[in-house]
Protein backbone atom coordinates (compact mmCIF):
# COMPACT_ATOMS: atom_id res chain seq x y z
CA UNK A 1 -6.76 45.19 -49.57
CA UNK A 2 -9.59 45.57 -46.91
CA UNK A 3 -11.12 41.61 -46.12
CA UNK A 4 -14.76 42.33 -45.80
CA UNK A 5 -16.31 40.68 -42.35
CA UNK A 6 -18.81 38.40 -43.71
CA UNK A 7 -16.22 37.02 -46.36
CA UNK A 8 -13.51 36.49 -43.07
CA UNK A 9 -16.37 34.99 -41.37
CA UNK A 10 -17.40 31.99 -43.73
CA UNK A 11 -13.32 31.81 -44.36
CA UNK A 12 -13.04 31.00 -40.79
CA UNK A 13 -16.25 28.59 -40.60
CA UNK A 14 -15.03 26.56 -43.84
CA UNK A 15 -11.86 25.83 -42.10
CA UNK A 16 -13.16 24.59 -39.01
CA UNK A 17 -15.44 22.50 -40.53
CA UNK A 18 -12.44 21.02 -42.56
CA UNK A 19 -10.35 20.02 -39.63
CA UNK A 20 -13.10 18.38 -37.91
CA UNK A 21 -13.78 16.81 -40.34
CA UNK A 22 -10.33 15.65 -40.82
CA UNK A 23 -10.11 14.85 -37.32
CA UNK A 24 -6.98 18.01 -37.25
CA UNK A 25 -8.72 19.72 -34.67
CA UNK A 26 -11.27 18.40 -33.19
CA UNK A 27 -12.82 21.47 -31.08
CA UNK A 28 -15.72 19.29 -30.19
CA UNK A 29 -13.85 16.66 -28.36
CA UNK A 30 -11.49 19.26 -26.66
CA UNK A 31 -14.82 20.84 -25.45
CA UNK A 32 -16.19 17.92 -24.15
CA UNK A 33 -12.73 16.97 -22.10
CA UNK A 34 -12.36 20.30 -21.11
CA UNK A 35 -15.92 20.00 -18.91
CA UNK A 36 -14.88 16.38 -18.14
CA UNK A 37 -11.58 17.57 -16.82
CA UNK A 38 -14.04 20.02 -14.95
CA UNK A 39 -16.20 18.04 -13.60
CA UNK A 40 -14.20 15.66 -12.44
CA UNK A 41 -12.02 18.34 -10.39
CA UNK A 42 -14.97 19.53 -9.06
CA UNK A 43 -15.57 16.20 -7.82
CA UNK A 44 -12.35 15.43 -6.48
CA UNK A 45 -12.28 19.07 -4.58
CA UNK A 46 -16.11 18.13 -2.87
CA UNK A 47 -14.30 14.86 -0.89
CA UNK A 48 -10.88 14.54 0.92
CA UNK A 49 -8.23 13.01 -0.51
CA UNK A 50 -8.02 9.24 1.62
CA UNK A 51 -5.03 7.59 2.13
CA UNK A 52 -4.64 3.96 3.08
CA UNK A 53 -1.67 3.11 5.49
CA UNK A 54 -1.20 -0.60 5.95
CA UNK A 55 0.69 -2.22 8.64
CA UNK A 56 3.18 -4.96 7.91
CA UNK A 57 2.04 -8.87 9.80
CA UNK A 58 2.94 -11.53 7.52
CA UNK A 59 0.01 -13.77 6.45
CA UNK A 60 -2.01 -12.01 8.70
CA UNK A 61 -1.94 -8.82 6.15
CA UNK A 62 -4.36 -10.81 4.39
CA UNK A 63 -6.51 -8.93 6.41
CA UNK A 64 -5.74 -5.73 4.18
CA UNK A 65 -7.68 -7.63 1.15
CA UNK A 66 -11.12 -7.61 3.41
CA UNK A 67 -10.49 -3.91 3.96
CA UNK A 68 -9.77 -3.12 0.34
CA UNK A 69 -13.30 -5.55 -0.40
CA UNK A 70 -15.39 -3.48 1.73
CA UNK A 71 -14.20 0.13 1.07
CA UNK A 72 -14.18 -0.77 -2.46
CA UNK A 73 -18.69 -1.96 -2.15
CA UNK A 74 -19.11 1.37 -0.46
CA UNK A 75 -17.75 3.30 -2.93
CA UNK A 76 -14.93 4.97 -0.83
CA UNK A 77 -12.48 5.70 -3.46
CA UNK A 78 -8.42 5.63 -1.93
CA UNK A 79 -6.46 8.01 -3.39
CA UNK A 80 -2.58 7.18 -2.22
CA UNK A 81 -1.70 4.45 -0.19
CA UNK A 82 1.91 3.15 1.95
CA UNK A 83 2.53 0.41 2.64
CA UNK A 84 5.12 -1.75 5.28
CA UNK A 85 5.70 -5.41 4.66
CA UNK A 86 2.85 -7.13 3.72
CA UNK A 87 1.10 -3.90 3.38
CA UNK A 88 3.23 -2.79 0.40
CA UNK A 89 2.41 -5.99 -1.41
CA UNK A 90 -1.08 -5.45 -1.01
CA UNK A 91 -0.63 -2.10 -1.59
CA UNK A 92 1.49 -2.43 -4.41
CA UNK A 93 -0.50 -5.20 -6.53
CA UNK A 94 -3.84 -3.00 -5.66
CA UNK A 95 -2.47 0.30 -7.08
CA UNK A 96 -1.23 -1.57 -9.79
CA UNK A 97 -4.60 -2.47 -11.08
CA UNK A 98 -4.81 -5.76 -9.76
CA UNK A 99 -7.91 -6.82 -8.61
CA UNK A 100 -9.13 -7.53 -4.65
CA UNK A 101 -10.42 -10.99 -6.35
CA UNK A 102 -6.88 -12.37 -7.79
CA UNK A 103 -4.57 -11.09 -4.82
CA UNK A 104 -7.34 -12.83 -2.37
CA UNK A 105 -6.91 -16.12 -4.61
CA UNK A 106 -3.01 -15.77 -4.02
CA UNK A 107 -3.34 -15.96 -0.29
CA UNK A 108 -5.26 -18.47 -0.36
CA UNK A 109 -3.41 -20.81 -2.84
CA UNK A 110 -0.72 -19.26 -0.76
CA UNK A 111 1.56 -18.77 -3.69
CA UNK A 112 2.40 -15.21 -1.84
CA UNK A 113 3.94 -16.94 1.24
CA UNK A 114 5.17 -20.02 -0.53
CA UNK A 115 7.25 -17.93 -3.53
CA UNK A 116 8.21 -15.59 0.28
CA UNK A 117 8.98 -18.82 2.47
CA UNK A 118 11.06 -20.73 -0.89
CA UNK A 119 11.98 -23.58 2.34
CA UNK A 120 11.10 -23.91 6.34
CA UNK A 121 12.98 -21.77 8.69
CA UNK A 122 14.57 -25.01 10.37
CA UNK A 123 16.29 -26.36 7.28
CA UNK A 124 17.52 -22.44 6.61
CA UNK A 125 19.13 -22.83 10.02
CA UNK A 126 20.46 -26.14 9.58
CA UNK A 127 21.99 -25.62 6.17
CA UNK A 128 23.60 -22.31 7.46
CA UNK A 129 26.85 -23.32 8.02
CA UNK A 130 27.28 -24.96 4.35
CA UNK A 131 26.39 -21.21 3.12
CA UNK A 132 28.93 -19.73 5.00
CA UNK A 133 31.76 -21.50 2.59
CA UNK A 134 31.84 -19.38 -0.02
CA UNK A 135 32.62 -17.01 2.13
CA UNK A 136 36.18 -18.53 2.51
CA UNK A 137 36.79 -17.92 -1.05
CA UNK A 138 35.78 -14.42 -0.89
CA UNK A 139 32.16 -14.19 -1.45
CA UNK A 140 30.19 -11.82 0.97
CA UNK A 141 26.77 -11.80 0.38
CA UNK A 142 24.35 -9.33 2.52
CA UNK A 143 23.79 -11.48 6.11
CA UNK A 144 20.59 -13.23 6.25
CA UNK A 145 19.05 -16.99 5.23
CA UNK A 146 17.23 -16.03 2.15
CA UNK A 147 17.87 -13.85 -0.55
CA UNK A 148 14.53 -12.77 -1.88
CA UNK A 149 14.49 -13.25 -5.26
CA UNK A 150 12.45 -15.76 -6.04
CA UNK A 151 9.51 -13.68 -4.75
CA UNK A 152 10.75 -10.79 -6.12
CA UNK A 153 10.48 -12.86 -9.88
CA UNK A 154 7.06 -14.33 -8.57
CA UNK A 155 5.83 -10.48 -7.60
CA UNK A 156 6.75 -9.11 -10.96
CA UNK A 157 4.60 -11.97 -12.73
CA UNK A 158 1.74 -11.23 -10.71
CA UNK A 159 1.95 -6.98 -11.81
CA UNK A 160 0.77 -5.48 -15.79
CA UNK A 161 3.29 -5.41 -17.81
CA UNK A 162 3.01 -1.32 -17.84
CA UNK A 163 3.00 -1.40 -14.08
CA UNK A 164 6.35 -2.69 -13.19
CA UNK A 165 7.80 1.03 -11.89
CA UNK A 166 6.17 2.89 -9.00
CA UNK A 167 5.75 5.74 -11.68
CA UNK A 168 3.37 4.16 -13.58
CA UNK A 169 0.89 2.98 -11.16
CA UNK A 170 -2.50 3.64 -11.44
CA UNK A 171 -2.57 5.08 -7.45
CA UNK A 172 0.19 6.91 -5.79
CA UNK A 173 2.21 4.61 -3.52
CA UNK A 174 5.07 3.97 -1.21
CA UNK A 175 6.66 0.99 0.26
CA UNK A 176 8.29 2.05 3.81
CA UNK A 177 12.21 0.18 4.42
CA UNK A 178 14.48 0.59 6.82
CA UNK A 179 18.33 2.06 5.88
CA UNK A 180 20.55 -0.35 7.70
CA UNK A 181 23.09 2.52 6.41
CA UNK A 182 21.85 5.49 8.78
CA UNK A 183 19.61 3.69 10.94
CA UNK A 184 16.63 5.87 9.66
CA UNK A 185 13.39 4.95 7.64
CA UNK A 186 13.95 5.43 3.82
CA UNK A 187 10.06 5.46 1.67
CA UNK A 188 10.70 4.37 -1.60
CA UNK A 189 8.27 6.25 -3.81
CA UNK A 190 10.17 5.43 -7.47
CA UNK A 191 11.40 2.63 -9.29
CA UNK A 192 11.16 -0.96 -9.46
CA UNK A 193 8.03 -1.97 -7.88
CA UNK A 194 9.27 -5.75 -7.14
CA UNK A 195 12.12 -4.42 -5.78
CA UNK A 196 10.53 -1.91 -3.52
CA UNK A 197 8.62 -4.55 -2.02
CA UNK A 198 11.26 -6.83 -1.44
CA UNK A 199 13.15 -4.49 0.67
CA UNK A 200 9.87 -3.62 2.19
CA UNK A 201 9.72 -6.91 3.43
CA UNK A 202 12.97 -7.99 3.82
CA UNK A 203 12.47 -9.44 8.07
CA UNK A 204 16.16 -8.35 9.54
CA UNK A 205 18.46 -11.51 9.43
CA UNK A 206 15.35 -13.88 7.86
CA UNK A 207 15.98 -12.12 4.93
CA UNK A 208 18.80 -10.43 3.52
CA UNK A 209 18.75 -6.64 3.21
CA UNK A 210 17.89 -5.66 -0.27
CA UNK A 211 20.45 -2.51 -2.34
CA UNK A 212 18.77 0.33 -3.58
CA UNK A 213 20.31 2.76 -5.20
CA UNK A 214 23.18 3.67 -2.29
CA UNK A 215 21.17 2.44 0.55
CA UNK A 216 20.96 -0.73 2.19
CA UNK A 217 17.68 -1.80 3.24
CA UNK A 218 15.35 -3.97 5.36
CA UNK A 219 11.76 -4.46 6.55
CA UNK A 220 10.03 -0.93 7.37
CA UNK A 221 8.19 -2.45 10.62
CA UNK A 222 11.96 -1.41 12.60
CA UNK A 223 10.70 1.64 12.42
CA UNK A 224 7.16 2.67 10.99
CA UNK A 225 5.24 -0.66 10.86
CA UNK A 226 1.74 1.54 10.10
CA UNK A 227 2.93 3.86 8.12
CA UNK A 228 0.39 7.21 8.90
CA UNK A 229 3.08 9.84 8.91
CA UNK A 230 4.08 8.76 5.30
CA UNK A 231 0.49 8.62 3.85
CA UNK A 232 0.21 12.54 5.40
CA UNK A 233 3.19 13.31 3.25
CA UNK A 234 2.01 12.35 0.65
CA UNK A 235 -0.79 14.86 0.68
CA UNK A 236 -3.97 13.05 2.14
CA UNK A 237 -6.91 14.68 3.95
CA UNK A 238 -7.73 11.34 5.35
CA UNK A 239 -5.59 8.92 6.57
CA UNK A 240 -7.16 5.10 7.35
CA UNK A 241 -4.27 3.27 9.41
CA UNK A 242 -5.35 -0.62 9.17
CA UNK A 243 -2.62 -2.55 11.86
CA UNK A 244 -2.80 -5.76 11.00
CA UNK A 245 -1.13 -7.59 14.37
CA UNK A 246 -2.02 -9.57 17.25
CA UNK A 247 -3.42 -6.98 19.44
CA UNK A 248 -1.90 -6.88 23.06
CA UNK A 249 -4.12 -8.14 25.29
CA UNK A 250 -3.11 -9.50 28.96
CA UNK A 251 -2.89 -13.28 29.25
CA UNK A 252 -2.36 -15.88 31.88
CA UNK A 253 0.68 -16.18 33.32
CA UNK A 254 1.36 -19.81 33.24
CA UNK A 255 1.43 -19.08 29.26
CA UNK A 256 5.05 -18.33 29.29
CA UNK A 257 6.09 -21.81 30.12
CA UNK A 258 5.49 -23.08 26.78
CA UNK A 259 8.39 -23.16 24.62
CA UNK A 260 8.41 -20.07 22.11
CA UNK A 261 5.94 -17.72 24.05
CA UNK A 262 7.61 -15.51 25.35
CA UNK A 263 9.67 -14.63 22.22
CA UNK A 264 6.29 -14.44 20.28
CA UNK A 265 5.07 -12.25 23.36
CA UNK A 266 8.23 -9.85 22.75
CA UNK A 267 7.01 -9.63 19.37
CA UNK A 268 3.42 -8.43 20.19
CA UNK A 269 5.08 -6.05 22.89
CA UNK A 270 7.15 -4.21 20.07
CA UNK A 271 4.76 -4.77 17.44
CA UNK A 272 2.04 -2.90 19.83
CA UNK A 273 4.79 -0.13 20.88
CA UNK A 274 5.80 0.76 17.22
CA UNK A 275 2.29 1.04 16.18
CA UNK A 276 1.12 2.68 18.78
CA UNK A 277 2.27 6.07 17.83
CA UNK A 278 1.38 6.09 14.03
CA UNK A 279 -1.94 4.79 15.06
CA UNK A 280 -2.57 7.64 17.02
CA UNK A 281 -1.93 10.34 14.15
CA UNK A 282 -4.77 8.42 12.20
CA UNK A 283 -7.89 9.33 11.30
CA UNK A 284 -9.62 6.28 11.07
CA UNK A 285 -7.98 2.97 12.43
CA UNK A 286 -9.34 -0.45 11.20
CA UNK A 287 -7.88 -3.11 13.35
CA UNK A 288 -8.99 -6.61 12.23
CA UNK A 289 -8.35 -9.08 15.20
CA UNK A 290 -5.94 -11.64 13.58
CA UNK A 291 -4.61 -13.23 17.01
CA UNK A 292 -2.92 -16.38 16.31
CA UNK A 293 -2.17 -16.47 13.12
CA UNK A 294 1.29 -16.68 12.85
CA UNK A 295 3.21 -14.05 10.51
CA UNK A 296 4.92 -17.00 8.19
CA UNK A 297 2.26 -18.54 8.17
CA UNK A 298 1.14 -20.93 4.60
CA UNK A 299 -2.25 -22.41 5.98
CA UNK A 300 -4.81 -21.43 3.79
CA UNK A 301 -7.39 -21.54 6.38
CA UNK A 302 -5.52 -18.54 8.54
CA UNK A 303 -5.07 -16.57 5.01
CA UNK A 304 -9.22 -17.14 4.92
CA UNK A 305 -9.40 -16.20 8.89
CA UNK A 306 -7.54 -13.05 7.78
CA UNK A 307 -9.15 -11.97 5.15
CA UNK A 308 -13.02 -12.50 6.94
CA UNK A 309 -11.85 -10.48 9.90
CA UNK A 310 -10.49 -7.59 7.78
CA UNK A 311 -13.79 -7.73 6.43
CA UNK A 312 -15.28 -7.66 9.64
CA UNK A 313 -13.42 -5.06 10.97
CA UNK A 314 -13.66 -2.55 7.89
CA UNK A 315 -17.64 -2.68 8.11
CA UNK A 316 -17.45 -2.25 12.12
CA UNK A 317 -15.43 1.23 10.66
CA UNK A 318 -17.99 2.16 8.06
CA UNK A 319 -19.94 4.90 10.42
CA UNK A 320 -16.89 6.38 11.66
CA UNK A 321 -15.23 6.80 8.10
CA UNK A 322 -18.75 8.12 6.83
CA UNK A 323 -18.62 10.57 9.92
CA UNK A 324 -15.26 11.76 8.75
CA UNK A 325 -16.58 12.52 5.04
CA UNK A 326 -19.53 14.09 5.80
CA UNK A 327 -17.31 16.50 8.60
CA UNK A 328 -15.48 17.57 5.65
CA UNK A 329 -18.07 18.20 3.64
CA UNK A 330 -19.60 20.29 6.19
CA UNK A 331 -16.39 22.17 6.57
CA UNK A 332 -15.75 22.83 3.12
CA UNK A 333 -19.39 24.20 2.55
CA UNK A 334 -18.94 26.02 5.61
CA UNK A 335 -15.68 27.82 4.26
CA UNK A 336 -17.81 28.50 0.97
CA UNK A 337 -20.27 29.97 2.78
CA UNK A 338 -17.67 32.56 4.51
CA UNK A 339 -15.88 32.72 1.08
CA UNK A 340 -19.30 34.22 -0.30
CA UNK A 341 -19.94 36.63 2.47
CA UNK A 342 -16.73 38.07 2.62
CA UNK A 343 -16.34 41.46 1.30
């Protein structure tokens, strides 16, 4: 039997306006996402793709909540960010969908450093030799004076409770370690978030090196303290390297009599050294100035210093990063414009 066209026509029409209105189909909606989905690719493809690459420092990475402040009033969206130390905690908590407003109020209640530093340094040392028993009845924990998990338990509080893996996060992210097993850098871009960031910050013999998966692992600042290669992996256009350590600057030399400064003067030396490198392969560098503040650190008042001068430094950045954008923006019209003359 021939179906004439009109008849096939209304047929059609009667059955699309039956599934929308029982919400089967709902054409309308898929239109609308479809241009959403359009326009928001469009959007994304008119700016590069920014990564954030903070440095590891202790307290002084409070400094990386200023940055995240400023970029965050001006409207410069980050796309990906990794993280060493300090800088995957902030990372970590910031692409989790916590806010710059409640991970500032951690450093300064300094429930951060105090669920990181569970008891001084001094009694750690001075209690060592009553944790070395058990290892006369064959107990062999990881070496190092603390274990870790108390701030790993404290870090998981502080997260959503959809954002515990790296998977879910709202921003791509990485925390940078260091495999104690090869001696190489291992970026942990999966898994347990708390976790990651333990190992991210576990400070060789401080704290002890953290399992994951078959690797054995310890703070990422052995290797890549600011981690700029890594955030290029991970496909940005943009890279934004914010070192967050005492910068090296030449001092007196009657300083080295005190007691203590010239092992905190190694640090800066090898802090400087690794960084210097990674640095270089950045785009943009913000460098707040966070000299003597030390990295363990649980004064409020240096978490506050911190944060002001990240602030500080980010806005110093803001015509250089705004330089950077509107280069690309330049270049990309300027390979539409050959795209449209070409034959």
């Amino acid at each position: 039997m021939t179906v004439q066209l009109p008849y096939l026509a209304r047929l059609i029409a009667w059955a699309a306006c039956a599934f929308l209105v029982c919400g089967q189909v709902p054409f309308a909606a898929l239109a609308l996402d479809a241009a959403s989905s359009a326009a928001v690719s469009s959007a994304a493809k008119s700016r590069p793709r920014i990564a954030l690459a903070l440095g590891g420092g202790g307290t002084r990475g409070a400094a990386h909540v200023g940055v995240l402040r400023v970029l965050e009033r001006e409207g410069i969206h980050i796309d990906m960010i990794a993280g060493t130390s300090i800088g995957a905690i902030v990372g970590g908590l910031y692409c989790a969908g916590v806010s710059v407003d409640e991970i500032e109020a951690d450093f300064k209640k300094q429930n951060l450093m105090r669920s990181y530093m569970t008891v001084p340094v001094f009694v750690s040392i001075a209690a060592r030799p009553f944790f070395l028993l058990p290892r006369l009845i064959g107990w062999r924990p990881y070496d190092g004076f603390y274990f870790g998990n108390k701030f790993r338990k404290y870090y998981k509080r502080c997260l959503p409770e959809d954002k515990h893996n790296i998977e879910d996060l709202n921003i791509p992210f990485r925390a940078m370690t260091t495999n104690l097993r090869d001696g190489d850098s291992y970026s942990i871009d999966h898994g347990d978030l708390a976790t990651a960031v333990q190992a991210s910050s576990a400070i060789p013999v401080l704290r002890r090196p953290v399992p994951f998966q078959d690797q054995v692992l310890v703070d990422g600042c052995v290797l890549f303290n600011v981690p700029v290669d890594e955030a290029r992996t991970m496909g940005a256009d943009l890279v934004i390297a914010v070192p967050v350590n005492e910068r090296l600057e030449t001092v007196p030399g009657d300083t080295f009599r005190r007691v203590g400064s010239v092992a905190k003067r190694l640090e800066q030396i090898f802090l400087a050294r690794t960084d210097a490198p990674q640095i270089a392969r950045a785009d943009i560098v913000i460098h707040p100035h966070t000299n003597g503040i030390d990295v363990i650190s649980t004064n409020p008042k240096d978490a506050i210093r911190a944060i002001k001068s990240g602030e500080e430094a980010a806005n110093q950045a803001l015509p250089a990063i705004r330089q950077k954008l509107a280069e690309f923006e330049a270049a990309r019209n300027g390979n539409k414009s050959g795209d449209r003359s070409a034959p």
